[in-house]
N, C-alpha and C. Protein backbone atom coordinates (compact mmCIF):
# COMPACT_ATOMS: atom_id res chain seq x y z
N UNK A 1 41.58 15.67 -4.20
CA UNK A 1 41.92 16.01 -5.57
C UNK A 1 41.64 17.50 -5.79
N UNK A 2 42.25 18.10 -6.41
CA UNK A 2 42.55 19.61 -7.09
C UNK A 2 42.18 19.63 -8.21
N UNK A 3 40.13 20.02 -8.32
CA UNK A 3 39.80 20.53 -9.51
C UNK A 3 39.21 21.80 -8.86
N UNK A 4 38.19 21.92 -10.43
CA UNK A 4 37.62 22.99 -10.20
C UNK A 4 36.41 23.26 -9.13
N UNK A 5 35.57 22.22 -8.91
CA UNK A 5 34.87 22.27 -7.61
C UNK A 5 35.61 22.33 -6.36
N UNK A 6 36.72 21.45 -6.32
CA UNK A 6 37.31 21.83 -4.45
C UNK A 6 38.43 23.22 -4.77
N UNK A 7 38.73 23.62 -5.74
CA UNK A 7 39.74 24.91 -6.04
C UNK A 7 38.60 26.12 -5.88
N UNK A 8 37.69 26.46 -6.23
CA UNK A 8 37.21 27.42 -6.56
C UNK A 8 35.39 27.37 -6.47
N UNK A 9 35.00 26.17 -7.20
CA UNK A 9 32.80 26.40 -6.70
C UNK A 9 32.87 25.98 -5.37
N UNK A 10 33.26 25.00 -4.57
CA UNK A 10 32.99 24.86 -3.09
C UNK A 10 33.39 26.27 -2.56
N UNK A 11 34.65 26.69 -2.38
CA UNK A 11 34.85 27.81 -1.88
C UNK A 11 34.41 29.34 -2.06
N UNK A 12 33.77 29.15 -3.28
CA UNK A 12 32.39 30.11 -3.60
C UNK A 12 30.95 30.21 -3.16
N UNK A 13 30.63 28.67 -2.79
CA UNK A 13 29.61 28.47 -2.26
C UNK A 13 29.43 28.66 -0.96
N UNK A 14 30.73 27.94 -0.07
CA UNK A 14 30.98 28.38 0.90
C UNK A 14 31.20 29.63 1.62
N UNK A 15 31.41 30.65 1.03
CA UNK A 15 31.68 32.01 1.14
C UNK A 15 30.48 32.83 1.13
N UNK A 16 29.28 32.39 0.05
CA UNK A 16 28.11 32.80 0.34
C UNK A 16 27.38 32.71 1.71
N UNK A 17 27.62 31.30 1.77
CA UNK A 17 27.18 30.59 2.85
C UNK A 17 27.54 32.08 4.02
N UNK A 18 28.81 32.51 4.05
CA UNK A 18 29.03 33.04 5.27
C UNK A 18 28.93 34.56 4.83
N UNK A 19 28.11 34.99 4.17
CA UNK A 19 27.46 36.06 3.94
C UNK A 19 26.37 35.77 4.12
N UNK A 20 25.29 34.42 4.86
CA UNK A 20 24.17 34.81 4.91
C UNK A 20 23.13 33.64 3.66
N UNK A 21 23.92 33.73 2.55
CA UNK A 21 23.23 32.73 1.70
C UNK A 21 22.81 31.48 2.34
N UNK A 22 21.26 30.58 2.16
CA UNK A 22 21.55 29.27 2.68
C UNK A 22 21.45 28.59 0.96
N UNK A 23 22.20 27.39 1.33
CA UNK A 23 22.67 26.48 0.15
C UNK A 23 21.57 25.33 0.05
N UNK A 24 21.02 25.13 -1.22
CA UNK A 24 20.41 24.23 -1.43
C UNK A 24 20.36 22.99 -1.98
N UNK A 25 20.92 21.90 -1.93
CA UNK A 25 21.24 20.89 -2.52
C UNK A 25 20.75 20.56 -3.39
N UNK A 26 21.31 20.03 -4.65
CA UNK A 26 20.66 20.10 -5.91
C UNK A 26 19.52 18.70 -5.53
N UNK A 27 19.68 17.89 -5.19
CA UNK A 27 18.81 17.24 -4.55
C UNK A 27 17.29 17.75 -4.03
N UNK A 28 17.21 18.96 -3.50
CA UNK A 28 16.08 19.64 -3.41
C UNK A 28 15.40 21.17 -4.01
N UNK A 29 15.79 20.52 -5.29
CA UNK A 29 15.81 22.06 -6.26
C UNK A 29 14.27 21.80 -6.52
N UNK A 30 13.24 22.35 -5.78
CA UNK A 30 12.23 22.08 -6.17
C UNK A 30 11.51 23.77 -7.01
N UNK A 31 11.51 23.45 -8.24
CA UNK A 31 11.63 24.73 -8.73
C UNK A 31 10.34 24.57 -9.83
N UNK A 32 9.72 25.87 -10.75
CA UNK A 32 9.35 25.82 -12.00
C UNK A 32 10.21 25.07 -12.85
N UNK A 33 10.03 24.22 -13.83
CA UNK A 33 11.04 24.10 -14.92
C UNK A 33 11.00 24.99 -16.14
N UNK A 34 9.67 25.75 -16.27
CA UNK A 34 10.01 26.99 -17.01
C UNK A 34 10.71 27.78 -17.17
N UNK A 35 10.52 28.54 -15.57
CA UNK A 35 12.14 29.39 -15.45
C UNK A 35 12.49 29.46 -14.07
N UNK A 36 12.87 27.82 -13.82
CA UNK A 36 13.71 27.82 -12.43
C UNK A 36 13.21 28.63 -11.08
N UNK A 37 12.09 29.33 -11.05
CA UNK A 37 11.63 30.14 -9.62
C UNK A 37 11.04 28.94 -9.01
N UNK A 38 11.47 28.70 -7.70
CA UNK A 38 11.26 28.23 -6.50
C UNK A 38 10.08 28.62 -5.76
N UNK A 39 9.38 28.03 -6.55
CA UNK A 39 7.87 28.68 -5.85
C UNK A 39 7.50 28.86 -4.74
N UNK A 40 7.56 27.56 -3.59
CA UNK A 40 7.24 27.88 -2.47
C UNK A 40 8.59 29.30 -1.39
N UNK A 41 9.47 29.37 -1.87
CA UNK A 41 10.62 30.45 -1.43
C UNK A 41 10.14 31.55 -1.56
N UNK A 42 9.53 31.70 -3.23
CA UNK A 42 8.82 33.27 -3.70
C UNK A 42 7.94 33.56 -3.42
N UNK A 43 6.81 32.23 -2.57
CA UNK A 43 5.48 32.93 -2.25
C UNK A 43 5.84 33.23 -0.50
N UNK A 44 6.67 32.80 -0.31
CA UNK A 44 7.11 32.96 1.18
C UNK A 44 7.39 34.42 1.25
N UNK A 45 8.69 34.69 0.67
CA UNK A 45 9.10 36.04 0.44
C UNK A 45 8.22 36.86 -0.05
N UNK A 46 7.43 37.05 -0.79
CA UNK A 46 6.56 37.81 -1.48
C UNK A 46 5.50 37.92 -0.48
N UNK A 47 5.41 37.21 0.75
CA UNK A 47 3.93 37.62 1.85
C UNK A 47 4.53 38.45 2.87
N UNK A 48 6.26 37.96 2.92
CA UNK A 48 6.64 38.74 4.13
C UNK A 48 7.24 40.07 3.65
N UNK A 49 7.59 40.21 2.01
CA UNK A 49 7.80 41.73 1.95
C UNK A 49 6.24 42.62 1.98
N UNK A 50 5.59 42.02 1.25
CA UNK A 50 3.85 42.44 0.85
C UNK A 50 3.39 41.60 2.39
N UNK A 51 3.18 42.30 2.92
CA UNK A 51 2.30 41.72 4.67
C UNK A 51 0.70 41.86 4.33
N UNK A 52 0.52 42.91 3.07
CA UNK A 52 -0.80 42.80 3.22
C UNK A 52 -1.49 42.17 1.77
N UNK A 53 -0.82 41.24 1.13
CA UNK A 53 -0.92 40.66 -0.33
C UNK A 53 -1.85 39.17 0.75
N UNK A 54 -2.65 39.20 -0.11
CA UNK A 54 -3.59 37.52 0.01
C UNK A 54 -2.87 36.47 -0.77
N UNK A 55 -3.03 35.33 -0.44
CA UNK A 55 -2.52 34.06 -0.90
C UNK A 55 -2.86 34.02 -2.21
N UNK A 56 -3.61 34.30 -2.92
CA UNK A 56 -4.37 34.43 -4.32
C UNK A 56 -3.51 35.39 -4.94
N UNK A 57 -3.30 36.26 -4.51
CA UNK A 57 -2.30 37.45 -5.25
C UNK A 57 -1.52 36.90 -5.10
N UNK A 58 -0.33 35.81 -4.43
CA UNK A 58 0.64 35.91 -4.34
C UNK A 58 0.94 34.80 -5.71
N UNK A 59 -0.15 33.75 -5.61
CA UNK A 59 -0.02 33.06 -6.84
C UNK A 59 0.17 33.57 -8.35
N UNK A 60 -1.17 34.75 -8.28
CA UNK A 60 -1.36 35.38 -9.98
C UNK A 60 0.12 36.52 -10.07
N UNK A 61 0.76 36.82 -8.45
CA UNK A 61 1.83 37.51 -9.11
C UNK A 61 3.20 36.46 -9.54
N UNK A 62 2.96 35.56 -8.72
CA UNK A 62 4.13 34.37 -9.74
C UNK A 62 3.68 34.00 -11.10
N UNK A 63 2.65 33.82 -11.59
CA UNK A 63 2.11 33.86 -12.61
C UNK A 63 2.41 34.72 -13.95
N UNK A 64 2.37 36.04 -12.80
CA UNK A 64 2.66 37.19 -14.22
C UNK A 64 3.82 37.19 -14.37
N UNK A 65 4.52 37.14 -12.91
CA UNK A 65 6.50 36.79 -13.43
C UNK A 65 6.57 35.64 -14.49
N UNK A 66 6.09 34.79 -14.14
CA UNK A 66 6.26 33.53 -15.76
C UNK A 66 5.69 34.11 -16.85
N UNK A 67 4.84 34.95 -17.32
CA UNK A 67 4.93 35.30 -18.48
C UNK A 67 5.42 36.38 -18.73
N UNK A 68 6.24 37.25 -18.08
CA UNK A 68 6.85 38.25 -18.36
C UNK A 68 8.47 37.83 -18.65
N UNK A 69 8.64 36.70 -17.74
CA UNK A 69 10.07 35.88 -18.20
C UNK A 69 9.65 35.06 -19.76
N UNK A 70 8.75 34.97 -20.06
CA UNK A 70 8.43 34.31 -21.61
C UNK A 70 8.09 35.29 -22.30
N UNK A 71 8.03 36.67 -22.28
CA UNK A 71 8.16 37.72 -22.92
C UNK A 71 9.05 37.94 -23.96
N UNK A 72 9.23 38.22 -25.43
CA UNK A 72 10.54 37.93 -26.41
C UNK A 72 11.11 39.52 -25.86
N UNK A 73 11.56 40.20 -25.35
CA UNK A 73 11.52 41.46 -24.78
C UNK A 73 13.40 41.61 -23.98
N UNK A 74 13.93 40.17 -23.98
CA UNK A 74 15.00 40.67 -23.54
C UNK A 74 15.06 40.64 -21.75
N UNK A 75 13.55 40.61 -21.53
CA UNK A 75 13.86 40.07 -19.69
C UNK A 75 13.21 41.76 -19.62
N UNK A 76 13.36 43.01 -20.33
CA UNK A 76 12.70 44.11 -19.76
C UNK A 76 11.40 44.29 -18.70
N UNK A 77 10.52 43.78 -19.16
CA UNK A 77 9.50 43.82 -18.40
C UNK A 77 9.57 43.48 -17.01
N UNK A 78 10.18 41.89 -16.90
CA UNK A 78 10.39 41.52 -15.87
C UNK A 78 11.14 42.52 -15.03
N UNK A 79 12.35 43.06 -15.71
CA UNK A 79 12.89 44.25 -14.75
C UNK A 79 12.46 44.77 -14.47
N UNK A 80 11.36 45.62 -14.57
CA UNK A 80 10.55 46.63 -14.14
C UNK A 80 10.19 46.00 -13.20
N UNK A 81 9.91 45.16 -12.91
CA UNK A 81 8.73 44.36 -12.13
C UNK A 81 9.73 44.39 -11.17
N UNK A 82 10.58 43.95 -10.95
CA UNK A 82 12.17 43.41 -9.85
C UNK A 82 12.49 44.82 -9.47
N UNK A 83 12.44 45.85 -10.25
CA UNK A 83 12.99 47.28 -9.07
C UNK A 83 11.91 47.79 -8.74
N UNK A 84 10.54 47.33 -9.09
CA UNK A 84 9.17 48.26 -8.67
C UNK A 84 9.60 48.53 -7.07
N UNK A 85 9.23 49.42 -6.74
CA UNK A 85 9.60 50.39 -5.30
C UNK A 85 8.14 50.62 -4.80
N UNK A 86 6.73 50.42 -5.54
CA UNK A 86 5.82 50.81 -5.22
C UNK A 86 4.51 49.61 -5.54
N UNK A 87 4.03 49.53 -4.68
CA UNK A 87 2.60 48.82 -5.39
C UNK A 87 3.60 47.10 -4.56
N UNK A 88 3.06 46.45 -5.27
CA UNK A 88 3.66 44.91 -4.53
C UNK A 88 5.01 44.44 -5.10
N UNK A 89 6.03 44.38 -4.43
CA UNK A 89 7.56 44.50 -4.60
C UNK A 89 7.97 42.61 -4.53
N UNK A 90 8.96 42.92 -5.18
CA UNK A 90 9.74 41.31 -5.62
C UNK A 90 10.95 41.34 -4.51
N UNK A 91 11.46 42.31 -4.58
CA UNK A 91 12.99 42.69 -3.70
C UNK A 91 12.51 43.48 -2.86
N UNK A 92 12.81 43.56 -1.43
CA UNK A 92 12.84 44.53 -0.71
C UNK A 92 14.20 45.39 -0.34
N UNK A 93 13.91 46.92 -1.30
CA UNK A 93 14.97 47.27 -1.54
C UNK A 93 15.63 47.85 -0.20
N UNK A 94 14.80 48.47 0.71
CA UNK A 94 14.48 49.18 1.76
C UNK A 94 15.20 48.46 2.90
N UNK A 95 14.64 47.13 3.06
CA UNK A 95 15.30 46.53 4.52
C UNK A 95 15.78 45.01 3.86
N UNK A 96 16.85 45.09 3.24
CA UNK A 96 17.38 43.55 2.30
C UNK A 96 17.11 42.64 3.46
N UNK A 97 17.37 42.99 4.98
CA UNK A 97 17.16 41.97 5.36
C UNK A 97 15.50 40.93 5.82
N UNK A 98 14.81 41.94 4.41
CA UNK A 98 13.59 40.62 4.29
C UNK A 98 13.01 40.56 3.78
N UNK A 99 14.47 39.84 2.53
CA UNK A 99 14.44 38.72 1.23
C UNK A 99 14.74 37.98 1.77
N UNK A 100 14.52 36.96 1.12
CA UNK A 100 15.67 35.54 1.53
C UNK A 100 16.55 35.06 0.25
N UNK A 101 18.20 35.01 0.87
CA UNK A 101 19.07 34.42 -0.12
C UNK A 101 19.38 33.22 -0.28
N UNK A 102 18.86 32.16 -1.46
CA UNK A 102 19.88 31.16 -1.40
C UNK A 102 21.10 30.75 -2.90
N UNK A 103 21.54 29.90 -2.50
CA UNK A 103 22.22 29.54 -3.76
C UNK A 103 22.40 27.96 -3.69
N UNK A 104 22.59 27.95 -4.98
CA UNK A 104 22.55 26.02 -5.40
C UNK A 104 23.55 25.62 -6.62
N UNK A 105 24.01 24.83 -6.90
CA UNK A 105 24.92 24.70 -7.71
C UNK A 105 24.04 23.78 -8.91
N UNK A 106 24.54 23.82 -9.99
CA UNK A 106 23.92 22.64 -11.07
C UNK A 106 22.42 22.93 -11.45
N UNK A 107 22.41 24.17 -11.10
CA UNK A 107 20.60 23.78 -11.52
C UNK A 107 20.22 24.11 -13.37
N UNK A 108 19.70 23.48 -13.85
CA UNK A 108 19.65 22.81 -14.97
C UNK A 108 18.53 24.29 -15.61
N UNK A 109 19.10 25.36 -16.67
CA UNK A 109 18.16 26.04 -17.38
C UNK A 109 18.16 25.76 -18.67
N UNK A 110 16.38 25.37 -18.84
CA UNK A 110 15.89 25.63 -20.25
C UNK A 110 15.29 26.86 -20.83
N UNK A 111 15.10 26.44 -22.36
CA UNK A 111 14.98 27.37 -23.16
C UNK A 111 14.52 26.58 -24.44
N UNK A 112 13.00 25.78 -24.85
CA UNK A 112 12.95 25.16 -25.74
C UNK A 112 14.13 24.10 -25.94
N UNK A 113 15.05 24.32 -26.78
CA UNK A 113 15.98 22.89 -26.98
C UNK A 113 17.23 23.11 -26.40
N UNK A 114 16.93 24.47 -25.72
CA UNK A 114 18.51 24.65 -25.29
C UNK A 114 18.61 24.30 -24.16
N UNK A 115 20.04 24.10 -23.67
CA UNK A 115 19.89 24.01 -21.90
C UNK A 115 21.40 24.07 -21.35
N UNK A 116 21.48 24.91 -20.24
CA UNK A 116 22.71 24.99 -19.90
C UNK A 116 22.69 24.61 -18.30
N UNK A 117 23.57 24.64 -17.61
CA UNK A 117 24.00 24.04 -15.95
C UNK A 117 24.96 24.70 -15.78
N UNK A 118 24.76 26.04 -15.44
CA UNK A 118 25.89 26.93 -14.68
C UNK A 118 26.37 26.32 -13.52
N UNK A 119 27.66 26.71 -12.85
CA UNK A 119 28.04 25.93 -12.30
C UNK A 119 27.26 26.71 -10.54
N UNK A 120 27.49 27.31 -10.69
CA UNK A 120 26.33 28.37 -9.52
C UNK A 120 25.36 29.37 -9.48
N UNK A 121 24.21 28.79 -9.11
CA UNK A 121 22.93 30.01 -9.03
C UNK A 121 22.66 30.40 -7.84
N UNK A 122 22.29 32.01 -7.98
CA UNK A 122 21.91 32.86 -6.95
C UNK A 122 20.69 33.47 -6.92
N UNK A 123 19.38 32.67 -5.76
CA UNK A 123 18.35 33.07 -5.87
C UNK A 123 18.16 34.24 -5.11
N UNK A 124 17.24 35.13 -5.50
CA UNK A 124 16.89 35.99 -4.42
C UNK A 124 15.33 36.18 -4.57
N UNK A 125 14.85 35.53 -3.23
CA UNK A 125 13.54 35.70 -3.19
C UNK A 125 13.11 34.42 -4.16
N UNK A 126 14.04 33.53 -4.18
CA UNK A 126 13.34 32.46 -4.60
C UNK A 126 13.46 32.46 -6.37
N UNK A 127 14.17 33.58 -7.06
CA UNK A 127 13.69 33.98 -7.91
C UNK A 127 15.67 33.72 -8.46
N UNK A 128 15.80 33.12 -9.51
CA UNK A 128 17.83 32.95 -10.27
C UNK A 128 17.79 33.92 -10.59
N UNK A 129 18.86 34.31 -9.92
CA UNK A 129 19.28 36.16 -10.70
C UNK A 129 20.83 36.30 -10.89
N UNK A 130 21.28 35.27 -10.55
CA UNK A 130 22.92 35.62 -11.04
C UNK A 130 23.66 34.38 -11.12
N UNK A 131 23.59 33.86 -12.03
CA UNK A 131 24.46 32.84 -12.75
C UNK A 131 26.30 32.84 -12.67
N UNK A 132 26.78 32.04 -12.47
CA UNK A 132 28.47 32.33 -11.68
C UNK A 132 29.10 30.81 -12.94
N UNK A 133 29.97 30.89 -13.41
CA UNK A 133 30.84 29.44 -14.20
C UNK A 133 31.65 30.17 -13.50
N UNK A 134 32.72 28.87 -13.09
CA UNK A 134 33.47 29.03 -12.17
C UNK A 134 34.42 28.32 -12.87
N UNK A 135 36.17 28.92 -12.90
CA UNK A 135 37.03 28.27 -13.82
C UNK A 135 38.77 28.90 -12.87
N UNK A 136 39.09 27.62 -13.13
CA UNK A 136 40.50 27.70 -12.18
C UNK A 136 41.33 27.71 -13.19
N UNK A 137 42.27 28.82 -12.88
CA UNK A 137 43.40 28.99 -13.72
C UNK A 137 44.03 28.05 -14.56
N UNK A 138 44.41 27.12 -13.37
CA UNK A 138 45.28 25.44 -14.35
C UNK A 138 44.34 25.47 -15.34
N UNK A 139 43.46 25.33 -15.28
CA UNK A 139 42.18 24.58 -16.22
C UNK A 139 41.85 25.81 -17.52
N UNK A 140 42.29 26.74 -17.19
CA UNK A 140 42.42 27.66 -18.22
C UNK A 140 43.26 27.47 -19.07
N UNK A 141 44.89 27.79 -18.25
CA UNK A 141 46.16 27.42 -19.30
C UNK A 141 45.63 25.77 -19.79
N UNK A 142 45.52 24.84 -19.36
CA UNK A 142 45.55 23.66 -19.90
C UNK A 142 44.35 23.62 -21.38
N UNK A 143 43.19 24.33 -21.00
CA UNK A 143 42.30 24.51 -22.40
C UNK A 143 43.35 25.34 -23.29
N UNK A 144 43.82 26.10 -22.64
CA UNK A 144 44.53 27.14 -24.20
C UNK A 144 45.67 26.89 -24.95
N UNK A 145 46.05 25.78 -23.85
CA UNK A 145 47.36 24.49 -24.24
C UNK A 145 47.02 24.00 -25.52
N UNK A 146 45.90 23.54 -25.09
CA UNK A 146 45.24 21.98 -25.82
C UNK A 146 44.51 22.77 -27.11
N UNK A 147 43.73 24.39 -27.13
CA UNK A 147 44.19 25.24 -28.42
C UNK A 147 45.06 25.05 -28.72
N UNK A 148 45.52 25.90 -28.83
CA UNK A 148 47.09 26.03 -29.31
C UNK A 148 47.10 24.85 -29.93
N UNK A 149 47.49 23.46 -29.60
CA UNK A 149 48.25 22.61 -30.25
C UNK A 149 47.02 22.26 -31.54
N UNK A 150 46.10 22.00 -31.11
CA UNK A 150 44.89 21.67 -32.35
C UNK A 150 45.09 22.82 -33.18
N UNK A 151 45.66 23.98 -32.96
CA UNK A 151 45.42 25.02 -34.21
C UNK A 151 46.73 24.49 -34.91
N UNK A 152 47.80 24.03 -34.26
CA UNK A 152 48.84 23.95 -34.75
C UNK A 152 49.11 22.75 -35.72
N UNK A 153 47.85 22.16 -35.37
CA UNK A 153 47.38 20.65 -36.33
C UNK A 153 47.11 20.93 -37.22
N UNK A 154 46.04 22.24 -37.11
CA UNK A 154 45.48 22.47 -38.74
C UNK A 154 46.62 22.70 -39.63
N UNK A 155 47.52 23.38 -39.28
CA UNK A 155 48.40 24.11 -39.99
C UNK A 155 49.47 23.05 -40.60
């Protein structure tokens, strides 16, 4: 069948895949439900960019990322924190190849009462940083169809 998962999110996912991304089955999204970081991924990554960070730091710095993501601030802080270049780093900007990338489809973000399920997330370092809805043309014209005629109801 020809929707939008075999038209366009499989073949997105798949494509990561062959850039290097590994894919995680929503089945093993073992994450914060605060804000979706993959803890055991980020403390992984975070020892092998920081070689000389202790297991204790690596915790209180996931820590401070959760309250800097609960910051009313717009996510600023946290940015700072994600391009720091100096002192104990989130990204390794220097040699990308050691972060680790994955991506997962469906993973479920809250926000108090809100909640959305993009159709693809992109962790880096364990950490959602780029959210993807994925939408196939048919499925476009056919929503703007199905406008169209409801406006044409009102009228």
């Amino acid at each position: 069948m020809f929707n939008e998962d075999s038209r366009v999110k499989i073949p997105a996912i798949l494509h990561l895949c062959r850039l290097g991304y590994t894919y995680i089955p929503k089945s093993e999204q073992e994450r914060l439900e605060d804000n979706n970081i993959f803890p055991d991924i980020f403390k992984r990554s975070i020892s092998k960019i920081n070689p000389d960070i202790k297991e204790d730091e690596v915790q209180r710095l996931l820590t401070d990322v959760s309250l800097k993501l609960n910051y009313d601030d717009l996510g600023r802080e946290f940015f700072r924190m994600l391009i720091n270049t100096s002192g104990t780093r989130l990204i390794d900007f220097e040699n990308i190849n050691n972060n680790e990338f994955h991506v997962t489809t469906e993973l479920t973000c809250k926000k108090g009462d809100e909640e959305f399920r993009p159709d693809i997330t992109v962790l880096i370092n364990g950490m959602p940083l780029v959210f993807i809805e994925v939408k196939n043309r048919i499925t476009e014209k056919v929503l703007l169809l199905k406008e169209i005629e409801s406006t044409e109801d009102l009228l």
